[in-house]
PDB file of N, CA and C in Angstrom:
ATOM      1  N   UNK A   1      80.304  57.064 113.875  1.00  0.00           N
ATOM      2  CA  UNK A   1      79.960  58.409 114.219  1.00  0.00           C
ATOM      3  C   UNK A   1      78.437  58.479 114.390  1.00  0.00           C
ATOM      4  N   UNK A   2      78.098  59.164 115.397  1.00  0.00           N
ATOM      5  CA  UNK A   2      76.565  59.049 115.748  1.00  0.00           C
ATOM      6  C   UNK A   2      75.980  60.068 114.635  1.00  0.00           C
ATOM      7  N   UNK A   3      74.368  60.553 114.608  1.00  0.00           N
ATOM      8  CA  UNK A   3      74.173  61.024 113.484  1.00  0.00           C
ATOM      9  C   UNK A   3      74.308  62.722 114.285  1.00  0.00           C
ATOM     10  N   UNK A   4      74.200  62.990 115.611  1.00  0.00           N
ATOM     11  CA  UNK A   4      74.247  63.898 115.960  1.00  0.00           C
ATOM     12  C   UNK A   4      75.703  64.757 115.886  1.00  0.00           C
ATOM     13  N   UNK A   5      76.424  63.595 116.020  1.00  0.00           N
ATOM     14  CA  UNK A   5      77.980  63.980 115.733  1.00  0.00           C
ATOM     15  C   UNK A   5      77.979  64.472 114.132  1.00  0.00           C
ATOM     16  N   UNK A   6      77.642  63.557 113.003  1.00  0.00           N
ATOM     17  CA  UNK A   6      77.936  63.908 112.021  1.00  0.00           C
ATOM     18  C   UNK A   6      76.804  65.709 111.413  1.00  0.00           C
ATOM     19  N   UNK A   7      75.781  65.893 112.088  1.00  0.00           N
ATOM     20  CA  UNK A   7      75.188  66.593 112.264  1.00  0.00           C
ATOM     21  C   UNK A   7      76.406  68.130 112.646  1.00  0.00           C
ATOM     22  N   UNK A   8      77.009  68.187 113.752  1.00  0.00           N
ATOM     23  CA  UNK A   8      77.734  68.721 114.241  1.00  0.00           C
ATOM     24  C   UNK A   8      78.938  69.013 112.766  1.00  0.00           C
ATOM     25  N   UNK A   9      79.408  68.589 112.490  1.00  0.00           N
ATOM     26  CA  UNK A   9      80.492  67.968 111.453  1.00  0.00           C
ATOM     27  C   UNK A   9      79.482  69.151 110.050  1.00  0.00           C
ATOM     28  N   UNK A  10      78.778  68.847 109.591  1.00  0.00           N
ATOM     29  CA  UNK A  10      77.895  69.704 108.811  1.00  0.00           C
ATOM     30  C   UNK A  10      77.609  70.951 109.046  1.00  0.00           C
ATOM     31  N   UNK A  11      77.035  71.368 109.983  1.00  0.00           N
ATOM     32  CA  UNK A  11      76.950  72.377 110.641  1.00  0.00           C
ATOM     33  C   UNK A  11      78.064  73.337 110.447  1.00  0.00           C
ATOM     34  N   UNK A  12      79.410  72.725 110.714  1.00  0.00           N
ATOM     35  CA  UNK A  12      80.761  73.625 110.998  1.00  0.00           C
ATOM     36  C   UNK A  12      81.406  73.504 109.308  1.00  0.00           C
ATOM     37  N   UNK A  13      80.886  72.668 108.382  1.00  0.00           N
ATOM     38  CA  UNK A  13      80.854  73.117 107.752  1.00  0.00           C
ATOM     39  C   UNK A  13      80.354  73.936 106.797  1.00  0.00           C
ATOM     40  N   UNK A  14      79.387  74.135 107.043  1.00  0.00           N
ATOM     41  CA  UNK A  14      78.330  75.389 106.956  1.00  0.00           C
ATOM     42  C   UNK A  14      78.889  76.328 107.560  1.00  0.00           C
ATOM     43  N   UNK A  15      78.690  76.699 108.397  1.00  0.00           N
ATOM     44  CA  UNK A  15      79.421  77.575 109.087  1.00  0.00           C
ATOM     45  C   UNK A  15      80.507  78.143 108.909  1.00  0.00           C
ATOM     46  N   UNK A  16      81.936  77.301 108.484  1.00  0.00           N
ATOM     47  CA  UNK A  16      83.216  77.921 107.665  1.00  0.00           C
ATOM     48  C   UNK A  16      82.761  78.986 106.619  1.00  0.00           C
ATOM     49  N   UNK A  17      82.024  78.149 105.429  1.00  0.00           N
ATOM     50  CA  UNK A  17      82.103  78.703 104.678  1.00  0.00           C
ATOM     51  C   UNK A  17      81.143  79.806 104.614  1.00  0.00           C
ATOM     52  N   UNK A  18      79.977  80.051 105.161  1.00  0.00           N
ATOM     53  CA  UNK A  18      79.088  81.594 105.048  1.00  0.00           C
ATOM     54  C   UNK A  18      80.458  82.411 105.615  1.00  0.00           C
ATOM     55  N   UNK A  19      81.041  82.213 106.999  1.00  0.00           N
ATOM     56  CA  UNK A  19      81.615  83.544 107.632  1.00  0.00           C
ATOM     57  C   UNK A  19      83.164  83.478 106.737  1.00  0.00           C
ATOM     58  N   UNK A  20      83.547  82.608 105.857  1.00  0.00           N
ATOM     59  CA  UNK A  20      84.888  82.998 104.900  1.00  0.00           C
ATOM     60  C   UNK A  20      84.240  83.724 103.922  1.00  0.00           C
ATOM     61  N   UNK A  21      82.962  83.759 103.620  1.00  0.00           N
ATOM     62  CA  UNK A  21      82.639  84.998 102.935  1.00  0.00           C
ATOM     63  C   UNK A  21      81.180  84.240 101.374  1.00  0.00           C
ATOM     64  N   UNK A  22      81.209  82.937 101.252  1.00  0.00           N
ATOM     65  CA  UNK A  22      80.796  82.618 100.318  1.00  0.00           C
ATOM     66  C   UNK A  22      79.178  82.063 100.664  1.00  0.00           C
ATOM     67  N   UNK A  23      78.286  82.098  99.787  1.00  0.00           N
ATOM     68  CA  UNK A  23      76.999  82.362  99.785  1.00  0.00           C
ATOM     69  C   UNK A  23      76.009  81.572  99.297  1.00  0.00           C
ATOM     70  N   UNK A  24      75.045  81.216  99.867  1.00  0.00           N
ATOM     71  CA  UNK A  24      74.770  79.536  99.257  1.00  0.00           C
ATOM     72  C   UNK A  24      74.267  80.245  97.963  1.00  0.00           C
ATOM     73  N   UNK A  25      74.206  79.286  96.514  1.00  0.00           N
ATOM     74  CA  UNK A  25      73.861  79.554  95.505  1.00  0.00           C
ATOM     75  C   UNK A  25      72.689  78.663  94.969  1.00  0.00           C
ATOM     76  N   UNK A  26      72.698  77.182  95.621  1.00  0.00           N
ATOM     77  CA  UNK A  26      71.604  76.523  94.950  1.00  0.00           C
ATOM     78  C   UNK A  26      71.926  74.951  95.526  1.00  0.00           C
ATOM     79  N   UNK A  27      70.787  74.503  96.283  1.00  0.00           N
ATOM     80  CA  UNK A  27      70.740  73.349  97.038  1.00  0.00           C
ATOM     81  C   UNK A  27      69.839  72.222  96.275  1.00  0.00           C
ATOM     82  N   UNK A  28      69.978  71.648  95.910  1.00  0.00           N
ATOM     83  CA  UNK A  28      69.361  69.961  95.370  1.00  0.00           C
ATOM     84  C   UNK A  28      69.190  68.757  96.114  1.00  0.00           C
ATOM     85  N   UNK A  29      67.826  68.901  96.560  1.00  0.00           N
ATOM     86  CA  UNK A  29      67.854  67.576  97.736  1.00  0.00           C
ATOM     87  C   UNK A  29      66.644  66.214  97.095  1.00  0.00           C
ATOM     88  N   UNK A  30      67.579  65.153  97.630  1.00  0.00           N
ATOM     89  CA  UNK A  30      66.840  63.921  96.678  1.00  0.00           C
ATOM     90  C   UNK A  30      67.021  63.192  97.787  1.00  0.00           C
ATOM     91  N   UNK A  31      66.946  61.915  97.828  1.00  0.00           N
ATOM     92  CA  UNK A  31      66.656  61.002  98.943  1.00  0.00           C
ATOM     93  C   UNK A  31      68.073  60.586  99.860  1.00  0.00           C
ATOM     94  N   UNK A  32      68.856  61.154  99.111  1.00  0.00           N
ATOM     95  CA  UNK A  32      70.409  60.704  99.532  1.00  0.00           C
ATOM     96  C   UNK A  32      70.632  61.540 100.354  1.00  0.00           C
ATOM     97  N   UNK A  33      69.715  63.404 100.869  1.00  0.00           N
ATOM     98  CA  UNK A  33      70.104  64.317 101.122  1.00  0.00           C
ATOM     99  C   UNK A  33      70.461  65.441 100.347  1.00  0.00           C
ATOM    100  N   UNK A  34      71.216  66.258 100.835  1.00  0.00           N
ATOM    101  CA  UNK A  34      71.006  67.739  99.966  1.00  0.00           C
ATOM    102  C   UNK A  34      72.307  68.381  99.863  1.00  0.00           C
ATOM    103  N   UNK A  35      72.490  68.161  98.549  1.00  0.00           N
ATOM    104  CA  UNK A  35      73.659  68.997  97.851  1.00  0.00           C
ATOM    105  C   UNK A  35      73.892  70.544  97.667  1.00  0.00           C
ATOM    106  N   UNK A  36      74.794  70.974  98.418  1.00  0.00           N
ATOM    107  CA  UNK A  36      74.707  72.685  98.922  1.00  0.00           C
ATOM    108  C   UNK A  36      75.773  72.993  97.864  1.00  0.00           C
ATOM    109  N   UNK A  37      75.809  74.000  97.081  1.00  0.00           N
ATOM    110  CA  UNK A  37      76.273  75.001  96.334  1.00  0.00           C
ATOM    111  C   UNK A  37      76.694  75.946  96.547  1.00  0.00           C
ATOM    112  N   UNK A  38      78.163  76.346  97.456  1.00  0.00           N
ATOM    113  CA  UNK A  38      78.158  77.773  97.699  1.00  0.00           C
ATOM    114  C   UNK A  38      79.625  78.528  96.529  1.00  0.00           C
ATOM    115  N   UNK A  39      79.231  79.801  96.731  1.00  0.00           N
ATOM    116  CA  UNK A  39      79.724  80.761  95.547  1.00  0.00           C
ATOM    117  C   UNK A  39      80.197  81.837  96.125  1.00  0.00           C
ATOM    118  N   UNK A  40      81.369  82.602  95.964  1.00  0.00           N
ATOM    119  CA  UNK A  40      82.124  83.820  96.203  1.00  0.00           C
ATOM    120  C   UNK A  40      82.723  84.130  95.220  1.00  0.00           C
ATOM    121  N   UNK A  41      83.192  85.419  95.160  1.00  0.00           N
ATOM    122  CA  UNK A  41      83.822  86.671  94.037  1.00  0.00           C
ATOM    123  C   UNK A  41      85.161  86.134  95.037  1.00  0.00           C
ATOM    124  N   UNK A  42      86.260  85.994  94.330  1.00  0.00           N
ATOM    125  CA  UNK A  42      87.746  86.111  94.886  1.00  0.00           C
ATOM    126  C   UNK A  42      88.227  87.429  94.523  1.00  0.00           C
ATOM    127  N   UNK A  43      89.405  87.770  95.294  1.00  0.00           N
ATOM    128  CA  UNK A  43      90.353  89.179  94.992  1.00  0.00           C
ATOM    129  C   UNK A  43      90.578  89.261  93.758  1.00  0.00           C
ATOM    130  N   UNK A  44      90.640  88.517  92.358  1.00  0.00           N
ATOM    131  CA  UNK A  44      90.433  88.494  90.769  1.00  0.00           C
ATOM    132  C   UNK A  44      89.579  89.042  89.995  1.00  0.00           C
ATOM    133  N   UNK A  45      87.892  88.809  91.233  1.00  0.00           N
ATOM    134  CA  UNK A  45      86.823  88.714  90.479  1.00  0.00           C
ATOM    135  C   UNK A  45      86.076  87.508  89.738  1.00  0.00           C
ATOM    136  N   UNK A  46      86.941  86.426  90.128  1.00  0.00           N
ATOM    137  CA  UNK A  46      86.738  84.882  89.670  1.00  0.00           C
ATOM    138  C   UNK A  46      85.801  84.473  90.845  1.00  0.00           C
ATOM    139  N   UNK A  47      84.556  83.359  90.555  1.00  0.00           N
ATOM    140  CA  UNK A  47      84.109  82.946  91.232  1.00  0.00           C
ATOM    141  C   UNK A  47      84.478  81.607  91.845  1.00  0.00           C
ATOM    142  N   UNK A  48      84.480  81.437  93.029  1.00  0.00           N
ATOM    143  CA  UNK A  48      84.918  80.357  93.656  1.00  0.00           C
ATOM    144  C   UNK A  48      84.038  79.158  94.062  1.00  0.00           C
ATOM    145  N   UNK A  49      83.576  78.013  93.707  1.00  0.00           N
ATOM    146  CA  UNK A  49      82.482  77.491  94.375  1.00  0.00           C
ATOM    147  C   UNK A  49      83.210  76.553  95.198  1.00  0.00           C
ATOM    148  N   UNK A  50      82.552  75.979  95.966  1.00  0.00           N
ATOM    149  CA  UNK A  50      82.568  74.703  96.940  1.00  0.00           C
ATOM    150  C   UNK A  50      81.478  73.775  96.947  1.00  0.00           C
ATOM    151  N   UNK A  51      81.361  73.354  97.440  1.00  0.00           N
ATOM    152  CA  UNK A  51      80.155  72.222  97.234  1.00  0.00           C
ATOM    153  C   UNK A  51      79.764  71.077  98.192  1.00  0.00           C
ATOM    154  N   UNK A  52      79.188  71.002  99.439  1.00  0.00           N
ATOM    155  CA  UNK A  52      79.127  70.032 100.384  1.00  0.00           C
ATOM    156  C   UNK A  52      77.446  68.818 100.242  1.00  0.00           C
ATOM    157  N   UNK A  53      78.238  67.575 100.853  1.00  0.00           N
ATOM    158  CA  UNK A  53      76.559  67.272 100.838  1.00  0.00           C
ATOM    159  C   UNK A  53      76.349  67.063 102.125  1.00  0.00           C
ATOM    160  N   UNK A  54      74.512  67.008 102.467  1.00  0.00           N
ATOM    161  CA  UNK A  54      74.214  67.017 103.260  1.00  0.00           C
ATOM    162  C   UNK A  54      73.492  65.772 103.613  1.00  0.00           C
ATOM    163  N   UNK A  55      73.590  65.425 104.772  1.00  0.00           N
ATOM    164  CA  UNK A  55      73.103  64.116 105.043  1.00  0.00           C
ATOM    165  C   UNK A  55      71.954  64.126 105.791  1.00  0.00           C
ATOM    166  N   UNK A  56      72.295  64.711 106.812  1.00  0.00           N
ATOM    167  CA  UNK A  56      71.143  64.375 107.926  1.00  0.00           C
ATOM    168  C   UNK A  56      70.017  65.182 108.234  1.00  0.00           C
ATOM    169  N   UNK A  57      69.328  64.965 108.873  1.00  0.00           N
ATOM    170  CA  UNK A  57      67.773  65.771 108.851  1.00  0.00           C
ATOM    171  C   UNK A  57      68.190  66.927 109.623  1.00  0.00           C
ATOM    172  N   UNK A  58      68.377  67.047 110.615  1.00  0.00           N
ATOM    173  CA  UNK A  58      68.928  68.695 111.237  1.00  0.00           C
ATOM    174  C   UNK A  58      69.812  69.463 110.400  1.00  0.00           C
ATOM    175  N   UNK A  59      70.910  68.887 109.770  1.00  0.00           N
ATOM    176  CA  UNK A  59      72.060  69.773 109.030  1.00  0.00           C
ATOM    177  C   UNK A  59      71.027  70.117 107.508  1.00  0.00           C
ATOM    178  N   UNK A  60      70.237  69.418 107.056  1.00  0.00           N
ATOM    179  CA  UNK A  60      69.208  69.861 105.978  1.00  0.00           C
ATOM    180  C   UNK A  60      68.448  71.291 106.718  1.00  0.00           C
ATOM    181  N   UNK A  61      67.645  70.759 107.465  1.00  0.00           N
ATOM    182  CA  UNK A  61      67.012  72.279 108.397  1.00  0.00           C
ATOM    183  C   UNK A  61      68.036  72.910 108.843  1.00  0.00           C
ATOM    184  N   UNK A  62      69.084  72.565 109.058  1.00  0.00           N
ATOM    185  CA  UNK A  62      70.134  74.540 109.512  1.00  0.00           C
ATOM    186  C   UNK A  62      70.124  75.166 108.001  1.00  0.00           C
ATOM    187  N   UNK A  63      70.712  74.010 107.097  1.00  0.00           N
ATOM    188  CA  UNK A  63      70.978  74.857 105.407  1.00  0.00           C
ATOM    189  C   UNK A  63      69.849  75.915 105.325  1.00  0.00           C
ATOM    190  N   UNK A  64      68.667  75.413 105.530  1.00  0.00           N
ATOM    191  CA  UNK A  64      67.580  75.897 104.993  1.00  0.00           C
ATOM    192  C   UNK A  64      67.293  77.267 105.840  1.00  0.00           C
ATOM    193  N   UNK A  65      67.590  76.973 107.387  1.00  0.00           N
ATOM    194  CA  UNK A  65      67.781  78.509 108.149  1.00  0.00           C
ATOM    195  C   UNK A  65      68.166  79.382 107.472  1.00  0.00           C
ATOM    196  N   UNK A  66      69.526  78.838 107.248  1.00  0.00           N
ATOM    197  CA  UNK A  66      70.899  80.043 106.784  1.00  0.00           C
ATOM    198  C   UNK A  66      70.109  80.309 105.536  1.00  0.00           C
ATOM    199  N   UNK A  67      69.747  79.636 104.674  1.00  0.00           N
ATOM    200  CA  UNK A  67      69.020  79.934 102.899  1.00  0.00           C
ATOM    201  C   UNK A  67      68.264  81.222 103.603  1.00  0.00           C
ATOM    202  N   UNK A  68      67.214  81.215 104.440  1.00  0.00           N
ATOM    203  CA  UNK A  68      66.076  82.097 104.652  1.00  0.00           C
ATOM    204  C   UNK A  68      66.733  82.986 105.344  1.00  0.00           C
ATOM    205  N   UNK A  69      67.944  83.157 106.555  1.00  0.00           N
ATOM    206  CA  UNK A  69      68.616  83.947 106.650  1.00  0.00           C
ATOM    207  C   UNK A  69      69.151  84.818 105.128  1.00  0.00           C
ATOM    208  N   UNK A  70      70.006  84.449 104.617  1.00  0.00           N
ATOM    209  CA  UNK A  70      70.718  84.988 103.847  1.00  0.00           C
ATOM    210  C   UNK A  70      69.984  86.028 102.464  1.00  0.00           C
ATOM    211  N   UNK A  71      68.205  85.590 102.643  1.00  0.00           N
ATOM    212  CA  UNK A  71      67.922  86.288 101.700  1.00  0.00           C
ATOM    213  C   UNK A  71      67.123  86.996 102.078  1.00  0.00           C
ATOM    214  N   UNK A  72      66.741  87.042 103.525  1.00  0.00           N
ATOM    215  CA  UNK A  72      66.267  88.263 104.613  1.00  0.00           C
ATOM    216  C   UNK A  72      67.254  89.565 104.306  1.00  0.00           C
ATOM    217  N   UNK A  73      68.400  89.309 104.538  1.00  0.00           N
ATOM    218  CA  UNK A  73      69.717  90.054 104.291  1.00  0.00           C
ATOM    219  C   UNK A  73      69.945  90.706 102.929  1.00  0.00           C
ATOM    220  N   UNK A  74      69.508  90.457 101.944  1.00  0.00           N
ATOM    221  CA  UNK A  74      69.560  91.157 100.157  1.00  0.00           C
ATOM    222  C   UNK A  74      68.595  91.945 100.498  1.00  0.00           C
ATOM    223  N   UNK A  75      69.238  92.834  99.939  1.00  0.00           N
ATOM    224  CA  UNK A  75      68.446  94.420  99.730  1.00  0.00           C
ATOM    225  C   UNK A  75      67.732  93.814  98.365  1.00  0.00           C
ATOM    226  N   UNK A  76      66.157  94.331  98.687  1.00  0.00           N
ATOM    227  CA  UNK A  76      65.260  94.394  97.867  1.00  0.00           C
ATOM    228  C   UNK A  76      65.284  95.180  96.084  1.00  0.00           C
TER     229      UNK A  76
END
């Protein structure tokens, strides 16, 4: 898989999960790449996490979009 492909592949998974509703919570990046943390309230009230890693240098810079997106978006 090329890295642009796997790039692509990241991306959409990013992407699933902001628009199913869940919210990045806390990213950890070390030389291996960057471990994404995301978090949602379910119909219970239970929180749901997921957890993807990130590999490549573009899918690191989209995370980081969506991060600065998403906290443009919180009311002050």
């Amino acid at each position: 898989m090329t890295e642009y492909q796997q790039f692509l592949k990241e991306r959409d998974h990013i992407d699933y999960y902001i628009q199913t509703g869940y919210s990045i919570q806390n990213i950890i990046e070390n030389l291996s790449g960057a471990f994404c943390l995301f978090e949602k309230n379910n119909s219970r009230g239970e929180r749901e996490r997921e957890s993807i890693h990130i590999s490549t240098p573009a899918g690191r810079k989209y995370i980081s979009v969506k991060l600065i997106q998403q906290q443009s978006l919180k009311p002050s």
